[in-house]
PDB file of N, CA and C in Angstrom:
ATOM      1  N   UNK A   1      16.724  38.336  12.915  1.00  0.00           N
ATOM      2  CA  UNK A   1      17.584  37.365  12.305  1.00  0.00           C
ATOM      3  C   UNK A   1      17.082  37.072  10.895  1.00  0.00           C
ATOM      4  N   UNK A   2      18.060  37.161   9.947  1.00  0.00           N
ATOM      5  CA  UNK A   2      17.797  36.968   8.651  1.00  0.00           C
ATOM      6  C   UNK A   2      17.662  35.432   8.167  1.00  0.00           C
ATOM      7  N   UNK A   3      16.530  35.230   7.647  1.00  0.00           N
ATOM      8  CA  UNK A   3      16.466  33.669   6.884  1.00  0.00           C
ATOM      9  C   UNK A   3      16.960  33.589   6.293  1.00  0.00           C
ATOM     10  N   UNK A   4      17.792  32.451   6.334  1.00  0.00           N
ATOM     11  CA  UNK A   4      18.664  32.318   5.130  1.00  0.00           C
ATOM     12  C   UNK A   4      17.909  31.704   3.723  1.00  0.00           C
ATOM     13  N   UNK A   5      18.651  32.064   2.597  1.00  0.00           N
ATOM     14  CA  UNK A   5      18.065  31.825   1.189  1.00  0.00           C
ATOM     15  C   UNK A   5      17.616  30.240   1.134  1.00  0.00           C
ATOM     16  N   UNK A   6      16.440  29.710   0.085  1.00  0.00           N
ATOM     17  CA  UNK A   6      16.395  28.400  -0.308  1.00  0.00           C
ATOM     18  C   UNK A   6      15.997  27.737   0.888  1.00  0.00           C
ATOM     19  N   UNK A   7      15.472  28.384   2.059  1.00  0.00           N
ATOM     20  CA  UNK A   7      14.766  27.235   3.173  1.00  0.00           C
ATOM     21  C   UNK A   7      13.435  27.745   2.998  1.00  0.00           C
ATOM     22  N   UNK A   8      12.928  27.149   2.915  1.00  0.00           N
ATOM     23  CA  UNK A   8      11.063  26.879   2.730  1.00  0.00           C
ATOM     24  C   UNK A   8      10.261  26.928   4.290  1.00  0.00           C
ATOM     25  N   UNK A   9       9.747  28.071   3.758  1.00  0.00           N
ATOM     26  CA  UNK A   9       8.237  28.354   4.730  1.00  0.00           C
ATOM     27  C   UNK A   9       8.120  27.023   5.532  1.00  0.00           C
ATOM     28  N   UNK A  10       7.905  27.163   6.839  1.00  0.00           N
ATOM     29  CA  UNK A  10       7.435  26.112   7.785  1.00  0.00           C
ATOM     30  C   UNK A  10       5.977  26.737   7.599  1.00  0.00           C
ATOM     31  N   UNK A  11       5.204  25.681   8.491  1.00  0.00           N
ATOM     32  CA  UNK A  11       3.979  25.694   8.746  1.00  0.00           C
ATOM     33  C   UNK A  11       3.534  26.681  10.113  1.00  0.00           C
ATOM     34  N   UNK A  12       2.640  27.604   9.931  1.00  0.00           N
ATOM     35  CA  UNK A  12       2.429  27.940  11.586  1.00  0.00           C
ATOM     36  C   UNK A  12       2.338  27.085  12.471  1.00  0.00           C
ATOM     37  N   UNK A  13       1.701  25.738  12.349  1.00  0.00           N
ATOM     38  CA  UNK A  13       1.847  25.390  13.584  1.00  0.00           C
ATOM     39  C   UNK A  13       2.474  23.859  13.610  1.00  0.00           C
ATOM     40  N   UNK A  14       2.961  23.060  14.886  1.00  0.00           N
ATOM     41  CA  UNK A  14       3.572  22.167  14.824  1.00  0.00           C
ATOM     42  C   UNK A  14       2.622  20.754  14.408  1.00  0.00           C
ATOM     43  N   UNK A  15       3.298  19.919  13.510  1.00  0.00           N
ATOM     44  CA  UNK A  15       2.642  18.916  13.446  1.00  0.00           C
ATOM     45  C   UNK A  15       3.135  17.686  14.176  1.00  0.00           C
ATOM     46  N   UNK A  16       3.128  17.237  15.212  1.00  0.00           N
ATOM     47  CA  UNK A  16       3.310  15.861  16.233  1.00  0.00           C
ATOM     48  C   UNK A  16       3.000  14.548  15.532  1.00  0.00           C
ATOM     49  N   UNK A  17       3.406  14.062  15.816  1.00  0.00           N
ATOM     50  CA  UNK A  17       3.991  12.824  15.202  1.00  0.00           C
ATOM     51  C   UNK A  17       2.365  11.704  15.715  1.00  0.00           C
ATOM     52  N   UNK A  18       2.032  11.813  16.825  1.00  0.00           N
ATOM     53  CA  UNK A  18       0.538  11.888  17.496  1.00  0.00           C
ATOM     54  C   UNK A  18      -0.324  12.316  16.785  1.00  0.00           C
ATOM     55  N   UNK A  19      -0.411  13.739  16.244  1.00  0.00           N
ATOM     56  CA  UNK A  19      -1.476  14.676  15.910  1.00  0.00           C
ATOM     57  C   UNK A  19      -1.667  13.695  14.487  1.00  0.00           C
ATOM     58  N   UNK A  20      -0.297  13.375  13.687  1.00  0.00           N
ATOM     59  CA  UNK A  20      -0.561  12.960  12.224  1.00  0.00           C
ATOM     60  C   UNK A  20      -1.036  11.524  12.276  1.00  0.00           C
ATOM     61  N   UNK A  21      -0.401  10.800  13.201  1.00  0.00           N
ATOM     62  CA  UNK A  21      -1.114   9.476  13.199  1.00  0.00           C
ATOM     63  C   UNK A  21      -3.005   9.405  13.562  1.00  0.00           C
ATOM     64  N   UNK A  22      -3.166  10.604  14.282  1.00  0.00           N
ATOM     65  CA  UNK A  22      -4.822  10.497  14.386  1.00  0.00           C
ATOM     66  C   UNK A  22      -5.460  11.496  12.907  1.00  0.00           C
ATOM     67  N   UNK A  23      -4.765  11.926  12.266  1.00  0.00           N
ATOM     68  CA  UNK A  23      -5.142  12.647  11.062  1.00  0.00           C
ATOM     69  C   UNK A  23      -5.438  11.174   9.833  1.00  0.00           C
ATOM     70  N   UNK A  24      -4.704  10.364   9.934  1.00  0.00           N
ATOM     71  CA  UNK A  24      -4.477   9.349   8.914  1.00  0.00           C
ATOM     72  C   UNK A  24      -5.224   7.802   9.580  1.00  0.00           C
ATOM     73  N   UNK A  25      -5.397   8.195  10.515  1.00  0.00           N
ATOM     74  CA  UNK A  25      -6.442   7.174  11.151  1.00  0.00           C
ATOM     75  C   UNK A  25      -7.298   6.898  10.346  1.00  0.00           C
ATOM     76  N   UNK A  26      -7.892   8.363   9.784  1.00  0.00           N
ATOM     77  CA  UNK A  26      -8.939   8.049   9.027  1.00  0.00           C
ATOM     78  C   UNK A  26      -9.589   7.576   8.019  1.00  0.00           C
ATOM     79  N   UNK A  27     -10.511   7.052   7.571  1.00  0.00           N
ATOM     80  CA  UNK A  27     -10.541   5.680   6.709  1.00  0.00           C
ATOM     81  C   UNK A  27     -10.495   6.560   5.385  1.00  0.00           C
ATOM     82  N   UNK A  28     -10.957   7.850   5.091  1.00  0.00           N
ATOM     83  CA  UNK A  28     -11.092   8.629   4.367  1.00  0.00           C
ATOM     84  C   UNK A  28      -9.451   9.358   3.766  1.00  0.00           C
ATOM     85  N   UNK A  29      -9.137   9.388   4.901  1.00  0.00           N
ATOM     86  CA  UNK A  29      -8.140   9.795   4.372  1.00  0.00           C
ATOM     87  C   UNK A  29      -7.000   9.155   3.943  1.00  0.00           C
ATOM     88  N   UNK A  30      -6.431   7.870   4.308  1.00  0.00           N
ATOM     89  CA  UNK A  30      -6.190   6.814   3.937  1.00  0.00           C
ATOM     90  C   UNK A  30      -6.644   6.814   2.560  1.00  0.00           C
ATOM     91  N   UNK A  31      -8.085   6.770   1.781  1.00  0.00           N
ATOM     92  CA  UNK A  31      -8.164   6.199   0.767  1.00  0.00           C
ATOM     93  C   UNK A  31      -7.634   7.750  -0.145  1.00  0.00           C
ATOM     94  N   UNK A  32      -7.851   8.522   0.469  1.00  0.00           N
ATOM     95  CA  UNK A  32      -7.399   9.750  -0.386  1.00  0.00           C
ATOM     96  C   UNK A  32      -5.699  10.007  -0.287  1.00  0.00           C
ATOM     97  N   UNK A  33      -5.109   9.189   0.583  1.00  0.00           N
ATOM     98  CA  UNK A  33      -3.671   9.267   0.555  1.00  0.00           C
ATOM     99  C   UNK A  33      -3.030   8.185  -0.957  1.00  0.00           C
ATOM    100  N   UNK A  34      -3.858   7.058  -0.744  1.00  0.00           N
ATOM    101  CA  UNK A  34      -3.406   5.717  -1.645  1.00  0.00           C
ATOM    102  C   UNK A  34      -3.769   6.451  -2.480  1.00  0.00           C
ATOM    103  N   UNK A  35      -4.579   7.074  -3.269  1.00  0.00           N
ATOM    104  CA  UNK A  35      -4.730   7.748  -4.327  1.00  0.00           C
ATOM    105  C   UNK A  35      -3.750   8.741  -5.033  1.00  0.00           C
ATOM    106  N   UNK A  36      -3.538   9.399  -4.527  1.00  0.00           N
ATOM    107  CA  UNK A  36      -2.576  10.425  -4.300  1.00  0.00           C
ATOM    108  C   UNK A  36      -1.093   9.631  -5.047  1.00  0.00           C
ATOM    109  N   UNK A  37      -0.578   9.094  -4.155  1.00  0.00           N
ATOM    110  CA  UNK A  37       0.787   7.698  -4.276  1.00  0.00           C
ATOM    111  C   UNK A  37       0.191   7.074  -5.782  1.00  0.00           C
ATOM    112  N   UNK A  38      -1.161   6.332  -5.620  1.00  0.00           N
ATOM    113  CA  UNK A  38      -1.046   5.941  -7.214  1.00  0.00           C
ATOM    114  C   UNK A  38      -1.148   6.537  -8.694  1.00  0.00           C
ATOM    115  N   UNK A  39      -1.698   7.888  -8.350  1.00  0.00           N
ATOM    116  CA  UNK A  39      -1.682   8.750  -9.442  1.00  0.00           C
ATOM    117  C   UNK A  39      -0.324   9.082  -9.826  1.00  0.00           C
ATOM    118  N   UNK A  40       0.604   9.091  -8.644  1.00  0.00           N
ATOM    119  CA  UNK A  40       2.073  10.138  -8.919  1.00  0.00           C
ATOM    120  C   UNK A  40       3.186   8.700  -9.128  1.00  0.00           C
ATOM    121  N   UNK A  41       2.909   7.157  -8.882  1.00  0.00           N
ATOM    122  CA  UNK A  41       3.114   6.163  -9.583  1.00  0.00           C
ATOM    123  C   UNK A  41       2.787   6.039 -10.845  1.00  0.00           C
ATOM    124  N   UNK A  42       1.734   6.133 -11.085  1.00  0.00           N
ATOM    125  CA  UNK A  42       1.098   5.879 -12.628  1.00  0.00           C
ATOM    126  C   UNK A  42       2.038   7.353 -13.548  1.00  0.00           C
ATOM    127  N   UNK A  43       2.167   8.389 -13.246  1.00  0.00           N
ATOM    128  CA  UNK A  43       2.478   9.020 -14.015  1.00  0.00           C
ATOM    129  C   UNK A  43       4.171   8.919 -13.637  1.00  0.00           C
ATOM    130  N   UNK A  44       4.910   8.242 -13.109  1.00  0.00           N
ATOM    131  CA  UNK A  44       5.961   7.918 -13.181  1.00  0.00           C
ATOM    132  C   UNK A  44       6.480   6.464 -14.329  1.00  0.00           C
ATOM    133  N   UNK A  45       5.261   5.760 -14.207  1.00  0.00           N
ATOM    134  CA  UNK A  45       5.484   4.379 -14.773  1.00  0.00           C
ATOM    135  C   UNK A  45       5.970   3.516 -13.865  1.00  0.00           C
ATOM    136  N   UNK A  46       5.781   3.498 -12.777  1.00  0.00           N
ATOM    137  CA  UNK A  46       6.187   2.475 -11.912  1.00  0.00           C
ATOM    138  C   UNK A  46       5.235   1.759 -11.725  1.00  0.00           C
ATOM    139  N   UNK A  47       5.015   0.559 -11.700  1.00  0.00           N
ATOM    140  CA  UNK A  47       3.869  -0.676 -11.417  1.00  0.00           C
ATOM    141  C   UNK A  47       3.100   0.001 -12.543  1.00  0.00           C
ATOM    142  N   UNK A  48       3.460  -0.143 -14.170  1.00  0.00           N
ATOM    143  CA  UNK A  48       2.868  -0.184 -15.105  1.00  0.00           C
ATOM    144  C   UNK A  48       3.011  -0.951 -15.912  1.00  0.00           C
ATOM    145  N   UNK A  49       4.213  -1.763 -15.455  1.00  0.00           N
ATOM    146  CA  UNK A  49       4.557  -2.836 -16.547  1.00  0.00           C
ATOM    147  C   UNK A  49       5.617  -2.285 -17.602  1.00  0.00           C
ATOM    148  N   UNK A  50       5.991  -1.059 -17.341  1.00  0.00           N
ATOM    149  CA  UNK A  50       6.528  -0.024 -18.718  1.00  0.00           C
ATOM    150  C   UNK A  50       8.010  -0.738 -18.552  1.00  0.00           C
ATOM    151  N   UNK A  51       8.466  -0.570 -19.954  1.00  0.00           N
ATOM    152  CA  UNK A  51      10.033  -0.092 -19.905  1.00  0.00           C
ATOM    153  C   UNK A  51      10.866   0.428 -19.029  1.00  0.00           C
ATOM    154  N   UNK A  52      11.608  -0.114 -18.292  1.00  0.00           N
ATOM    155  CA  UNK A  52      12.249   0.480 -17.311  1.00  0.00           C
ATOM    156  C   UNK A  52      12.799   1.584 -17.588  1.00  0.00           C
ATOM    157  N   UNK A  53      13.484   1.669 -19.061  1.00  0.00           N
ATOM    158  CA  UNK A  53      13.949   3.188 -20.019  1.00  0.00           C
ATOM    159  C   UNK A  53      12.546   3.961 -19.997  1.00  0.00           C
ATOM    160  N   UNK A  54      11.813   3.952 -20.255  1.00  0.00           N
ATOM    161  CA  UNK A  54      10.768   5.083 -19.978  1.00  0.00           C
ATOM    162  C   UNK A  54       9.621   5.110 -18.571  1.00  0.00           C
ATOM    163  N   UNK A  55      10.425   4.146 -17.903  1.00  0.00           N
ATOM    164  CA  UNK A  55       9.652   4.324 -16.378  1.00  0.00           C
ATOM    165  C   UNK A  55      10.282   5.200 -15.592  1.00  0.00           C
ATOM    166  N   UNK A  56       9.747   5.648 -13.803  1.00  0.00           N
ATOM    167  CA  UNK A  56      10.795   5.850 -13.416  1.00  0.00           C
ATOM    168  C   UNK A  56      12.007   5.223 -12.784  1.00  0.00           C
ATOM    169  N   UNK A  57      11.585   4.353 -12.693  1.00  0.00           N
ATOM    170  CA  UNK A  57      12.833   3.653 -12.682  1.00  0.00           C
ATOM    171  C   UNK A  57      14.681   3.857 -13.413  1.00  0.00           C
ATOM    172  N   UNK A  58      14.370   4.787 -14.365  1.00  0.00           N
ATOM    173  CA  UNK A  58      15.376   5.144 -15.190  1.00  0.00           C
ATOM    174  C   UNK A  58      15.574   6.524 -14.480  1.00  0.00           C
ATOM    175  N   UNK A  59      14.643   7.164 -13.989  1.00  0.00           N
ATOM    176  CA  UNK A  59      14.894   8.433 -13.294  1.00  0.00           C
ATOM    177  C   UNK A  59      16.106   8.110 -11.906  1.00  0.00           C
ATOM    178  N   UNK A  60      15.596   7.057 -11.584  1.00  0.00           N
ATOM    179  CA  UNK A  60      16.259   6.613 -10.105  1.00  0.00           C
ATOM    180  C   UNK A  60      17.923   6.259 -10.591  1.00  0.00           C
ATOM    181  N   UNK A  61      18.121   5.776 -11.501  1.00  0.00           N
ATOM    182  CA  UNK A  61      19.660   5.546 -11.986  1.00  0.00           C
ATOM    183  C   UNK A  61      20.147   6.655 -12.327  1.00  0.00           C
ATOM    184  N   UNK A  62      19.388   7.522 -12.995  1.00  0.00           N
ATOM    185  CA  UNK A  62      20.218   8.532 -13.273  1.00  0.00           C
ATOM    186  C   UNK A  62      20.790   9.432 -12.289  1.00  0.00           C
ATOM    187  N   UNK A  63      19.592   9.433 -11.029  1.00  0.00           N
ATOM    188  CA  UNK A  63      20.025  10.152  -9.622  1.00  0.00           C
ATOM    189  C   UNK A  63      21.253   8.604  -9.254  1.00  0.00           C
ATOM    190  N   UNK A  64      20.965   7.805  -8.736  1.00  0.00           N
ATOM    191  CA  UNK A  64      22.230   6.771  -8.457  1.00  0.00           C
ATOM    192  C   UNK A  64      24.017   6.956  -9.343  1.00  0.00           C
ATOM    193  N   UNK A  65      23.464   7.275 -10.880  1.00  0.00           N
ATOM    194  CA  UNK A  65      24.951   7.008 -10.810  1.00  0.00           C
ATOM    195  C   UNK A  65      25.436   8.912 -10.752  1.00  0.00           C
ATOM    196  N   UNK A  66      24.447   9.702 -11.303  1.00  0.00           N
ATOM    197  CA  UNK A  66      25.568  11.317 -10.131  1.00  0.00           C
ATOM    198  C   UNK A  66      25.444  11.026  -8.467  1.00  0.00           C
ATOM    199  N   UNK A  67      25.010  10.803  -7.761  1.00  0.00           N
ATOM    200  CA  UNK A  67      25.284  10.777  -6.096  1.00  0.00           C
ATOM    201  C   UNK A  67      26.662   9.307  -6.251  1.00  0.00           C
ATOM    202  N   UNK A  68      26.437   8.524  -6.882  1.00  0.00           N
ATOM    203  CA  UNK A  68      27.453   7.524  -6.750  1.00  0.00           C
ATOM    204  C   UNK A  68      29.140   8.374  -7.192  1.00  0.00           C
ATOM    205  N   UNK A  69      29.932   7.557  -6.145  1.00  0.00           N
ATOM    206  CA  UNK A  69      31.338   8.084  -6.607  1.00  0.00           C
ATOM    207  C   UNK A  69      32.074   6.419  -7.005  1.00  0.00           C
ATOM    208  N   UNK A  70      33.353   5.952  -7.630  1.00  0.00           N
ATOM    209  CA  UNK A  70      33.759   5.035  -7.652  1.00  0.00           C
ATOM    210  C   UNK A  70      34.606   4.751  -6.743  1.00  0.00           C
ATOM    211  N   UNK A  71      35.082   5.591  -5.496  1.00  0.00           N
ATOM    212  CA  UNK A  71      35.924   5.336  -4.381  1.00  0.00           C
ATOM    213  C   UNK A  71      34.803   5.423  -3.249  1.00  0.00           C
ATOM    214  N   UNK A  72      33.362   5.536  -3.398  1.00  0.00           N
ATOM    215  CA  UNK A  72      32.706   5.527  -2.421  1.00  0.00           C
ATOM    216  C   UNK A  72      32.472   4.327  -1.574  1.00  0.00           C
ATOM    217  N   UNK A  73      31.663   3.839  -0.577  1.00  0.00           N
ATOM    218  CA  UNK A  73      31.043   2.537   0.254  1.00  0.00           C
ATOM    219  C   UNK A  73      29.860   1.883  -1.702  1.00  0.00           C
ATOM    220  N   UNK A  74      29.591   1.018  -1.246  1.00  0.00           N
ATOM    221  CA  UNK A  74      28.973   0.143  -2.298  1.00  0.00           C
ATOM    222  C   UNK A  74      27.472   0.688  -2.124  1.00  0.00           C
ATOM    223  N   UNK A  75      27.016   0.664  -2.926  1.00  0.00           N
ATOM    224  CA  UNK A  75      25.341   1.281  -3.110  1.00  0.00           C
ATOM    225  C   UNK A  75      24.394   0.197  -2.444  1.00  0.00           C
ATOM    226  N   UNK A  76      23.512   0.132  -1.791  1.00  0.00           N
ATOM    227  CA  UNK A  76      22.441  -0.978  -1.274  1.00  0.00           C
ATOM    228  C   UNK A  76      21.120  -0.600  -2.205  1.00  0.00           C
ATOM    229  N   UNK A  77      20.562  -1.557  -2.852  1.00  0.00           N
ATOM    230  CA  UNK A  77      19.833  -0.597  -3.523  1.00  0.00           C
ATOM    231  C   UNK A  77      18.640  -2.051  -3.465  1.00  0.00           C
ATOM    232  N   UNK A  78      17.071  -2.288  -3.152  1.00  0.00           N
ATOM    233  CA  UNK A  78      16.487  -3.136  -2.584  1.00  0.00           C
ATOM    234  C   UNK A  78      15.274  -2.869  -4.177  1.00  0.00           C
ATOM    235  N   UNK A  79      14.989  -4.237  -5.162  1.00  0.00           N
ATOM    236  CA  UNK A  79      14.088  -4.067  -5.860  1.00  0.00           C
ATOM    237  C   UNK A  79      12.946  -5.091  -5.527  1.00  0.00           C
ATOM    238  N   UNK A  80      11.796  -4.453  -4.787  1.00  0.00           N
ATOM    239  CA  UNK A  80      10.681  -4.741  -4.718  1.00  0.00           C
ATOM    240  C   UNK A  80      10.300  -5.207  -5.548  1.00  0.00           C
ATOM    241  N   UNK A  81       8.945  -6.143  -5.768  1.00  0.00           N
ATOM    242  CA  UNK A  81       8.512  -6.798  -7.130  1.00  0.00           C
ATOM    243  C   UNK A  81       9.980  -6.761  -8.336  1.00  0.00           C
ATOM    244  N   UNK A  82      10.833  -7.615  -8.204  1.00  0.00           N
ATOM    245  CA  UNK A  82      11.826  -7.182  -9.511  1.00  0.00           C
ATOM    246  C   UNK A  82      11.491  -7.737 -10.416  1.00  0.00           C
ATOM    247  N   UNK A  83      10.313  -8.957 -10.587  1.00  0.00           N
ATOM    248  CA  UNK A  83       9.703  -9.116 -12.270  1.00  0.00           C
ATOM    249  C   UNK A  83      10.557  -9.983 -12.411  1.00  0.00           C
ATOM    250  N   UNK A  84      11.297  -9.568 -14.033  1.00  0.00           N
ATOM    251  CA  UNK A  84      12.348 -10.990 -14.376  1.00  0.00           C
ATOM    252  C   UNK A  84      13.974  -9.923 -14.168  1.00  0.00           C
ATOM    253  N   UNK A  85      13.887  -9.144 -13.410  1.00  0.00           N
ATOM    254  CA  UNK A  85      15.423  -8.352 -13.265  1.00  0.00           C
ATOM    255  C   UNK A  85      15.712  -7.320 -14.198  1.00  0.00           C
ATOM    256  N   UNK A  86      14.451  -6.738 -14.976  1.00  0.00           N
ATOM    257  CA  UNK A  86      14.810  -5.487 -15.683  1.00  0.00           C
ATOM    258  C   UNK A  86      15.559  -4.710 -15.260  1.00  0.00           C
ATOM    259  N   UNK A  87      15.472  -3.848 -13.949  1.00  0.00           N
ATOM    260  CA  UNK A  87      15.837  -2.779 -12.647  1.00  0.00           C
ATOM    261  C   UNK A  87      17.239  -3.388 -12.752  1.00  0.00           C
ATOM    262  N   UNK A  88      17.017  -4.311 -12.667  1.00  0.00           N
ATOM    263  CA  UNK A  88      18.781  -4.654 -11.752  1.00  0.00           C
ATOM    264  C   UNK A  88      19.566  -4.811 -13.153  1.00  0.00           C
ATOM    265  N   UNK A  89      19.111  -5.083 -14.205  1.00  0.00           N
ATOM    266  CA  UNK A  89      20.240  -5.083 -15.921  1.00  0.00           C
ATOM    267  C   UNK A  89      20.137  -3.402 -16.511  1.00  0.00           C
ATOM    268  N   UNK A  90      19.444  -2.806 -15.592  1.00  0.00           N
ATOM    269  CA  UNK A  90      19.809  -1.516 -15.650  1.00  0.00           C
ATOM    270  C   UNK A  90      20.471  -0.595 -15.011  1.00  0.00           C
ATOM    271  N   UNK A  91      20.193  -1.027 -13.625  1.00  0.00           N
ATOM    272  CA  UNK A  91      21.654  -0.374 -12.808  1.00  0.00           C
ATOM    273  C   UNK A  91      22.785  -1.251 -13.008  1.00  0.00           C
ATOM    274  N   UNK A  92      23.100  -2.716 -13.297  1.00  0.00           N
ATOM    275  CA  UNK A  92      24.139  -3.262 -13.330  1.00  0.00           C
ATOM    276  C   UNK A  92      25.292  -2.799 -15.061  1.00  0.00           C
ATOM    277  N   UNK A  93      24.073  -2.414 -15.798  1.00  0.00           N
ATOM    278  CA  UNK A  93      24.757  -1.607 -16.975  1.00  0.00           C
ATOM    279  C   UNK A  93      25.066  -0.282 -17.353  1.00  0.00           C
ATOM    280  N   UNK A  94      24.603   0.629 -16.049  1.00  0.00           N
ATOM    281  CA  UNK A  94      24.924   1.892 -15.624  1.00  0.00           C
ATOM    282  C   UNK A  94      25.160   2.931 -15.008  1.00  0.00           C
ATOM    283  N   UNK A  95      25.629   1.859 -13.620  1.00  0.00           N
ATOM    284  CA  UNK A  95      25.905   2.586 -12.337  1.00  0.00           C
ATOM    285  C   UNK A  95      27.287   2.134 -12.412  1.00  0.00           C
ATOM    286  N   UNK A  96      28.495   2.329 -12.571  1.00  0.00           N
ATOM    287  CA  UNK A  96      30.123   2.261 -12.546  1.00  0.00           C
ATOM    288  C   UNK A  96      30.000   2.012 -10.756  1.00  0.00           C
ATOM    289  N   UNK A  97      29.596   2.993  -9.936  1.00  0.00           N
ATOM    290  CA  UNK A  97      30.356   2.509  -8.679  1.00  0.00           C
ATOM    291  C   UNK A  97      30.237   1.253  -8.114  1.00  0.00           C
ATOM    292  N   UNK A  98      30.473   0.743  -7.422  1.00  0.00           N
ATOM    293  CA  UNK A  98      30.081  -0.298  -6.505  1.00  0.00           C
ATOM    294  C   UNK A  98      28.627  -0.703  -5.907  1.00  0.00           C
ATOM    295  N   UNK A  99      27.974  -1.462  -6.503  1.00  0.00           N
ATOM    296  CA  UNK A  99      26.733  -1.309  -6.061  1.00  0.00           C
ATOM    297  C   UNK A  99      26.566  -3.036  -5.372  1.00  0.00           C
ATOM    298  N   UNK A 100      25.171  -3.191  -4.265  1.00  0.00           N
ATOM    299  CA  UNK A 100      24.741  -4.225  -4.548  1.00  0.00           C
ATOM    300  C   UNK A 100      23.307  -4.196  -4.605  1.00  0.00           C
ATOM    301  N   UNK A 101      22.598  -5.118  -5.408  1.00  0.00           N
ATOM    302  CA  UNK A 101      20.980  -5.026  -5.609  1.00  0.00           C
ATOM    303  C   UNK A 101      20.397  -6.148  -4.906  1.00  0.00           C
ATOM    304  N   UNK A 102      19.268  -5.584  -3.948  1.00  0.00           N
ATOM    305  CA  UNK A 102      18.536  -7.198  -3.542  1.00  0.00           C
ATOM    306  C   UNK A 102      16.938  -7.064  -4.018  1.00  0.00           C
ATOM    307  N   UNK A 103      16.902  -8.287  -4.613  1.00  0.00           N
ATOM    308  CA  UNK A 103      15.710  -8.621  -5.827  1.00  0.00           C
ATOM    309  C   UNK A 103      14.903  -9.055  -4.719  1.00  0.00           C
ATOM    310  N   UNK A 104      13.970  -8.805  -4.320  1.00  0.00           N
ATOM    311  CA  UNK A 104      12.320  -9.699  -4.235  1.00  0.00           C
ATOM    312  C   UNK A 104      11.318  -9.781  -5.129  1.00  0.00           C
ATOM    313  N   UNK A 105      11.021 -10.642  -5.519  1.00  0.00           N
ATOM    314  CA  UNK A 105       9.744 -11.160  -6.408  1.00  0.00           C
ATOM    315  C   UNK A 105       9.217 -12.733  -6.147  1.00  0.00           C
ATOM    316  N   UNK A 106       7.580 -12.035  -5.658  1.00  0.00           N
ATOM    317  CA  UNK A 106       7.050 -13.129  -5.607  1.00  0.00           C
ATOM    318  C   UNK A 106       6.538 -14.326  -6.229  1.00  0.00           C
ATOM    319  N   UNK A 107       6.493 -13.889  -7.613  1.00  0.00           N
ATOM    320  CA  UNK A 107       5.847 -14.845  -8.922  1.00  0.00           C
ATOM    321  C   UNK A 107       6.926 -15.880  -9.045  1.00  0.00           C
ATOM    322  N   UNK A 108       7.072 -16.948  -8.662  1.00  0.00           N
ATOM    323  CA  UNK A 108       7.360 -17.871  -9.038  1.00  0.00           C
ATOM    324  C   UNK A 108       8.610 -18.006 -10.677  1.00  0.00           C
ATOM    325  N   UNK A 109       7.486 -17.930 -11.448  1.00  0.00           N
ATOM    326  CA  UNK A 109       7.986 -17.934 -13.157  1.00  0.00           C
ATOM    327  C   UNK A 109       9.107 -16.985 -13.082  1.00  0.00           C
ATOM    328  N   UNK A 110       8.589 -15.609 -12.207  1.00  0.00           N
ATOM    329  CA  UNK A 110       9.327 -14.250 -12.957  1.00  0.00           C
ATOM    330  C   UNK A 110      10.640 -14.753 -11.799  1.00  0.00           C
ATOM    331  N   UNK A 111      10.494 -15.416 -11.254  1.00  0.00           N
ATOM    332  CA  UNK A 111      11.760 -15.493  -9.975  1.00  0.00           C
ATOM    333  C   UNK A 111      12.568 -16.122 -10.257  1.00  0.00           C
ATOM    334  N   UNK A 112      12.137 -17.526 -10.935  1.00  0.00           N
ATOM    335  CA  UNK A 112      13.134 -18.518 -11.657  1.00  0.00           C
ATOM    336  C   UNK A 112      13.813 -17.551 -12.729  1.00  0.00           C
ATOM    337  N   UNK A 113      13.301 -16.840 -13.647  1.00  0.00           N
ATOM    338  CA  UNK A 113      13.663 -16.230 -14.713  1.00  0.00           C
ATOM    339  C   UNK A 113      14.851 -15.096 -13.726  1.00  0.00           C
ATOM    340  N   UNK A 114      14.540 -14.600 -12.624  1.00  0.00           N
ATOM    341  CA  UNK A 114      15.519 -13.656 -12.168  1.00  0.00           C
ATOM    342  C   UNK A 114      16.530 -14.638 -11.551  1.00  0.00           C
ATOM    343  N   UNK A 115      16.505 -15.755 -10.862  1.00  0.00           N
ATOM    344  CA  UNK A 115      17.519 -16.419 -10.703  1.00  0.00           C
ATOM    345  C   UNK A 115      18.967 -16.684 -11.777  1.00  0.00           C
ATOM    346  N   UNK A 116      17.949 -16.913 -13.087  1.00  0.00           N
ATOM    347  CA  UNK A 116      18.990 -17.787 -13.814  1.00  0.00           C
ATOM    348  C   UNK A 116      19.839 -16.471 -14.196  1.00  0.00           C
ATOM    349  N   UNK A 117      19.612 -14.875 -13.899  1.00  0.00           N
ATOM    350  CA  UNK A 117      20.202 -13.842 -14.795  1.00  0.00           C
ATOM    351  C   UNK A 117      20.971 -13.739 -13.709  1.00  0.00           C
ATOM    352  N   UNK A 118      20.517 -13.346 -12.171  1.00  0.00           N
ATOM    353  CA  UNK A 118      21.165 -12.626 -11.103  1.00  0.00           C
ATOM    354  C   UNK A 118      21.983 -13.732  -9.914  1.00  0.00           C
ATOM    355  N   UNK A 119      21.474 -15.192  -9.721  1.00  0.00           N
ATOM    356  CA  UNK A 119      22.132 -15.945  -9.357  1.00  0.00           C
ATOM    357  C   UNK A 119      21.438 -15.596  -7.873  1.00  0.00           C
TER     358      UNK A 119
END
């Protein structure tokens, strides 16, 4: 039977859902996983404080508004730490379809400041 084109090499052997939770048990590897995630954060610009235009964050709209259609269901789109609502005055100024955004931020200051923009 012929593989079909554009599917990617599996692994020889199976990885269990068991097997990976005792792989990541480990305290070692854990710290070498968080590492991993914050290097490929940092070189995105996410939790850098950056410009949302040169974070990735601007990467993520640009995938949102091609997958978005304007006759589609409404977008759910959830901003973690949202600061004072940068994220959300950027998809709200360049996603056309139907979207809705839900802001969490814990800082106080930056929350009042996202209230008075996002309501």
């Amino acid at each position: 039977m012929k593989k079909p084109s554009g599917i990617r090499k599996t692994l020889p052997f199976k990885v269990t859902h068991a097997a990976l939770a005792q792989l990541t048990r480990s305290r070692l590897v854990q710290r070498s996983l968080e590492r991993v995630i914050s290097y490929a954060q940092s070189h995105l610009g996410i939790g850098s404080g950056a410009d949302v235009l040169f974070s990735g964050e601007n990467l993520i709209v640009k995938q949102l508004r091609n997958l978005a259609r304007p006759d589609s269901a409404p977008l759910c789109v959830f901003d973690v730490g949202a600061n004072q609502g940068q994220f959300l005055r950027l998809i709200d100024e360049n996603v056309e379809a139907p979207h809705q955004v839900h802001c969490f931020e814990p800082s106080g200051y930056s929350h009042a400041i996202l209230q008075k923009f996002g309501g």
